[in-house]
Protein backbone atom coordinates (compact mmCIF):
# COMPACT_ATOMS: atom_id res chain seq x y z
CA UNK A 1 -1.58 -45.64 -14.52
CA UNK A 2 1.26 -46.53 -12.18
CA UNK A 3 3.36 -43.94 -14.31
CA UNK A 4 1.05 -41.15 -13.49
CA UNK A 5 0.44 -41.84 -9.95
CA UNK A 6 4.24 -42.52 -9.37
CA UNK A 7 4.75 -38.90 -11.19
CA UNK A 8 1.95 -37.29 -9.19
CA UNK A 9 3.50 -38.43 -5.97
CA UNK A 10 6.73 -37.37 -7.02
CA UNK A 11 5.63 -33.89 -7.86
CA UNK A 12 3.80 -33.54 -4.55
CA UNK A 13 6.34 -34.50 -2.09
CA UNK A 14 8.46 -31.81 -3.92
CA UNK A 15 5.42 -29.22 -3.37
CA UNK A 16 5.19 -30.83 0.34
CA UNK A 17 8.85 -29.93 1.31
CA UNK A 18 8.77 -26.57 -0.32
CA UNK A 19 5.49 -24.96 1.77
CA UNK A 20 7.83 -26.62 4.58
CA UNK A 21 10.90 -24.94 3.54
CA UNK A 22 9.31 -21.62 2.78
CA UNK A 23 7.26 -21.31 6.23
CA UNK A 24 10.99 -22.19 8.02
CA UNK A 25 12.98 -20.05 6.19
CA UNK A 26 10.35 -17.33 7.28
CA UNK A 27 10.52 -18.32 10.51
CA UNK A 28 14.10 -18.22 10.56
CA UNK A 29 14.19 -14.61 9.22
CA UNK A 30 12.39 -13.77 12.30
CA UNK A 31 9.42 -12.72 10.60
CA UNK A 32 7.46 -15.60 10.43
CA UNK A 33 4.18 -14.48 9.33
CA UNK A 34 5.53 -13.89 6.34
CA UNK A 35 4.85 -17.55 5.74
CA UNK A 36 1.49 -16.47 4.66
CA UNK A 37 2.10 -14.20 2.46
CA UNK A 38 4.78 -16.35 0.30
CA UNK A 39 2.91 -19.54 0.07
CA UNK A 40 -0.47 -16.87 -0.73
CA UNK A 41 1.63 -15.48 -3.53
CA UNK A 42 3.03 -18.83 -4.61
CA UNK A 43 -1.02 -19.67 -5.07
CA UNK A 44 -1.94 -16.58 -6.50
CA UNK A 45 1.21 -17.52 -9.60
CA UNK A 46 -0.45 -20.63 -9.89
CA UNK A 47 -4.12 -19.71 -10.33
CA UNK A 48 -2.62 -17.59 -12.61
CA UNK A 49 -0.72 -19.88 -14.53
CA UNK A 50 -3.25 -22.41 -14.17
CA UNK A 51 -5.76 -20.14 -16.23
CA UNK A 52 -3.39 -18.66 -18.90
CA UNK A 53 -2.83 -23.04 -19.57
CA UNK A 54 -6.18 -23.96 -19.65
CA UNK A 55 -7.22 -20.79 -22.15
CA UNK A 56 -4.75 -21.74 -24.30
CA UNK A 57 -4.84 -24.49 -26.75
CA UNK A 58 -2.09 -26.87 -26.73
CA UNK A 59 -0.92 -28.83 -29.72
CA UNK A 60 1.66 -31.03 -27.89
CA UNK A 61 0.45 -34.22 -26.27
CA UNK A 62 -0.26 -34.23 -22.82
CA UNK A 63 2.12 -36.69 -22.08
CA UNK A 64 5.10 -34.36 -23.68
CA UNK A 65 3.69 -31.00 -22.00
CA UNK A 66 3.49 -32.79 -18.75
CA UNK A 67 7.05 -33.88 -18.92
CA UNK A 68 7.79 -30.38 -20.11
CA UNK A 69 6.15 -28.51 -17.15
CA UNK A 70 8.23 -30.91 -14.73
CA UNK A 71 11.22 -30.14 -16.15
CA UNK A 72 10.34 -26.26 -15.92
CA UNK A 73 9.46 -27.46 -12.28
CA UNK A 74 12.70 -28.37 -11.30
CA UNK A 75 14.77 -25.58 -13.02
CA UNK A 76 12.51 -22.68 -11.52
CA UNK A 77 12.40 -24.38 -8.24
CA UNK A 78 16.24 -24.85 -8.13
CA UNK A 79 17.07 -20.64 -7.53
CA UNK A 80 14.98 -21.02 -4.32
CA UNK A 81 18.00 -22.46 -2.14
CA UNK A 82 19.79 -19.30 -3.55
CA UNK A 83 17.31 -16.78 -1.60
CA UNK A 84 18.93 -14.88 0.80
CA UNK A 85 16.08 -12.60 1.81
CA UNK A 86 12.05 -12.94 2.05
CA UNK A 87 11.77 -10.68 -0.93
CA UNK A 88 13.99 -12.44 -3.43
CA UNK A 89 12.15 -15.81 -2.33
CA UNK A 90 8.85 -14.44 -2.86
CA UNK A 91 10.43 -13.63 -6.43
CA UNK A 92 11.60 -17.10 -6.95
CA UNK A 93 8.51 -18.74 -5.63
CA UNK A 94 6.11 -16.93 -7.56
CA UNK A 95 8.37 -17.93 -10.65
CA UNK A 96 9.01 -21.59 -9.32
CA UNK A 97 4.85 -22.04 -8.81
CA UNK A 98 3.77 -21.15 -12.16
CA UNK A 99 5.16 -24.49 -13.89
CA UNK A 100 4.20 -26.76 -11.07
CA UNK A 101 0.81 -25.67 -10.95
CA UNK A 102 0.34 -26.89 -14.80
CA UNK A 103 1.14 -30.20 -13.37
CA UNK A 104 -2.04 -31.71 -12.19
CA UNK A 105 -3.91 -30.29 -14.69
CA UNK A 106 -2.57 -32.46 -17.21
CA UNK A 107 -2.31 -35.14 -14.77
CA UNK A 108 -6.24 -35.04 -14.88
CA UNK A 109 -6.11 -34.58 -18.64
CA UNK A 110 -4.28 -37.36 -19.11
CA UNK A 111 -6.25 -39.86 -16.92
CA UNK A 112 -9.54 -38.37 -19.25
CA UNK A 113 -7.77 -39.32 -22.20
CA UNK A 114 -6.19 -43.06 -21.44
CA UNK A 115 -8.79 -44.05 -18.55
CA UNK A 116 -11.48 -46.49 -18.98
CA UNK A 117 -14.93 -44.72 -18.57
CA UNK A 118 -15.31 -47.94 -16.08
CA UNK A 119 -12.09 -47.28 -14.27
CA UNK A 120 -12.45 -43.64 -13.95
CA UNK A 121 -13.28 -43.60 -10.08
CA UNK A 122 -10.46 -45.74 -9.83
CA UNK A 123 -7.86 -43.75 -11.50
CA UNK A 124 -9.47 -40.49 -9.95
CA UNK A 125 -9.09 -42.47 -6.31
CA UNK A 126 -5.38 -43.63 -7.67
CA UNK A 127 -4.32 -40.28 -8.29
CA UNK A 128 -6.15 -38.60 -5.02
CA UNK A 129 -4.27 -40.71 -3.46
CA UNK A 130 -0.89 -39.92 -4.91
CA UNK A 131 -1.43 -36.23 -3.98
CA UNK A 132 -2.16 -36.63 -0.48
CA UNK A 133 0.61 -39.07 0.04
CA UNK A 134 3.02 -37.06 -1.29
CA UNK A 135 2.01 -33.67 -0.03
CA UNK A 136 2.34 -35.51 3.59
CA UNK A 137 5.89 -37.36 2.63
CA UNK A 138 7.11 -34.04 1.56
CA UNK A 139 5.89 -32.13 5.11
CA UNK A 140 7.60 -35.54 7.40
CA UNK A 141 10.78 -35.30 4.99
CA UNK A 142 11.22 -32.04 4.75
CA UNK A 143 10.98 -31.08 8.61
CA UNK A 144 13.99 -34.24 9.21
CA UNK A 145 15.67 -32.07 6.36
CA UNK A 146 15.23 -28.83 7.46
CA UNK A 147 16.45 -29.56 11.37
CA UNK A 148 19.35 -31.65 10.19
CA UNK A 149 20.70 -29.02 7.44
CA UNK A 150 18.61 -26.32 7.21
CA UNK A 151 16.59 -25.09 4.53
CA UNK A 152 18.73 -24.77 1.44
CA UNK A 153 19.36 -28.21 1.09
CA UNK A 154 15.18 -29.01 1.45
CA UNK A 155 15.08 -26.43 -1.20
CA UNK A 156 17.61 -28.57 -3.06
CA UNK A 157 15.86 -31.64 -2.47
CA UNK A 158 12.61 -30.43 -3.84
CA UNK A 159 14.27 -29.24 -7.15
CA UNK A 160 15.88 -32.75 -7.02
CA UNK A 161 12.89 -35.04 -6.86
CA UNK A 162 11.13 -32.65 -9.62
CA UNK A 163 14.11 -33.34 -11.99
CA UNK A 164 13.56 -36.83 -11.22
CA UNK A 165 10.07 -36.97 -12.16
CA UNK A 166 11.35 -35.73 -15.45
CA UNK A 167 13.50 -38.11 -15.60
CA UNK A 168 10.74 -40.83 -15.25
CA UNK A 169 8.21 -39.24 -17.66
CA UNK A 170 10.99 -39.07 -19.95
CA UNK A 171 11.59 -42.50 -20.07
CA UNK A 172 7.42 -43.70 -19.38
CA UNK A 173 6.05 -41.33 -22.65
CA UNK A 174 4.96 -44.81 -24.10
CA UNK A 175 3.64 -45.71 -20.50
CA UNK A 176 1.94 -42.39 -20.40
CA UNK A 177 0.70 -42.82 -23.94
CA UNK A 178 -1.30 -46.13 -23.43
CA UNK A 179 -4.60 -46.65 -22.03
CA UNK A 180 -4.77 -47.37 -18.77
């Protein structure tokens, strides 16, 4: 359990200082209501992707696809701090949201799979709780980032921590592979 909410967390800070980076590099393109329209394109890639993963049947374990989709996280995320206009990041993002939306999915498949049927609301509230704290880590850190060196590097750091949640689901597969 402490593997998946550790991962979750990860994952979502990463999320949290990327809609940060993208709404300030808008902003300092001087168009910033394009803000909108990149993080609404970002969410239309990962409904997308979301439903093209769930209609297809997987033969992997969940444990291996999740560590699989992180690792896609991080390398599709990387090219954002490379963007030098709105249109090439609304490129990038729509390709960097795709994997990362695959994330929670198996997150939840996972805690189906290993969690006690009596521990369920637990695990659920565990998770929940990893999302929201991350998302909000990722917002506080990225803004520090962001006015101290600008929004490359807090497109850096989001690749950075998603390479380090592979990292850690690389070396937790047994962790991730035991009930909870």
């Amino acid at each position: 359990m402490a593997t998946l909410v550790l991962l979750t967390a990860v994952a979502d800070t990463a999320l949290g200082v990327t809609d940060i980076a993208v709404t300030a590099f808008a902003k300092g393109r001087h168009d910033p209501s394009a803000a909108g329209l990149l993080l609404g394109l970002a969410a239309l890639s990962a409904v997308i992707t979301g439903v093209v993963f769930g209609a297809r049947s997987w033969h992997q374990p969940s444990r291996r696809l999740l560590t699989w989709f992180l690792a896609a996280s991080a390398i599709m995320t990387a090219p954002l701090a490379l963007a030098g206009s709105i249109l090439v990041l609304a490129g990038l993002l729509v390709l960097a949201s795709a994997p990362l939306a695959v994330q929670p999915i198996i997150v939840y498949r996972l805690l189906d799979a290993l969690a006690p049927r009596d521990r369920a609301g637990e695990a659920l509230a565990w998770i929940s709780t990893a999302n929201s704290a991350g998302v909000g880590v990722g917002y506080v850190a990225a803004g520090a980032i962001i006015q101290a060196c600008g929004t490359t590097v807090a497109f850096v750091m989001s690749a950075a921590l998603l390479a380090a949640a592979t990292i850690v689901a690389l070396t937790r597969q047994q962790a991730l592979a035991t009930s909870l």
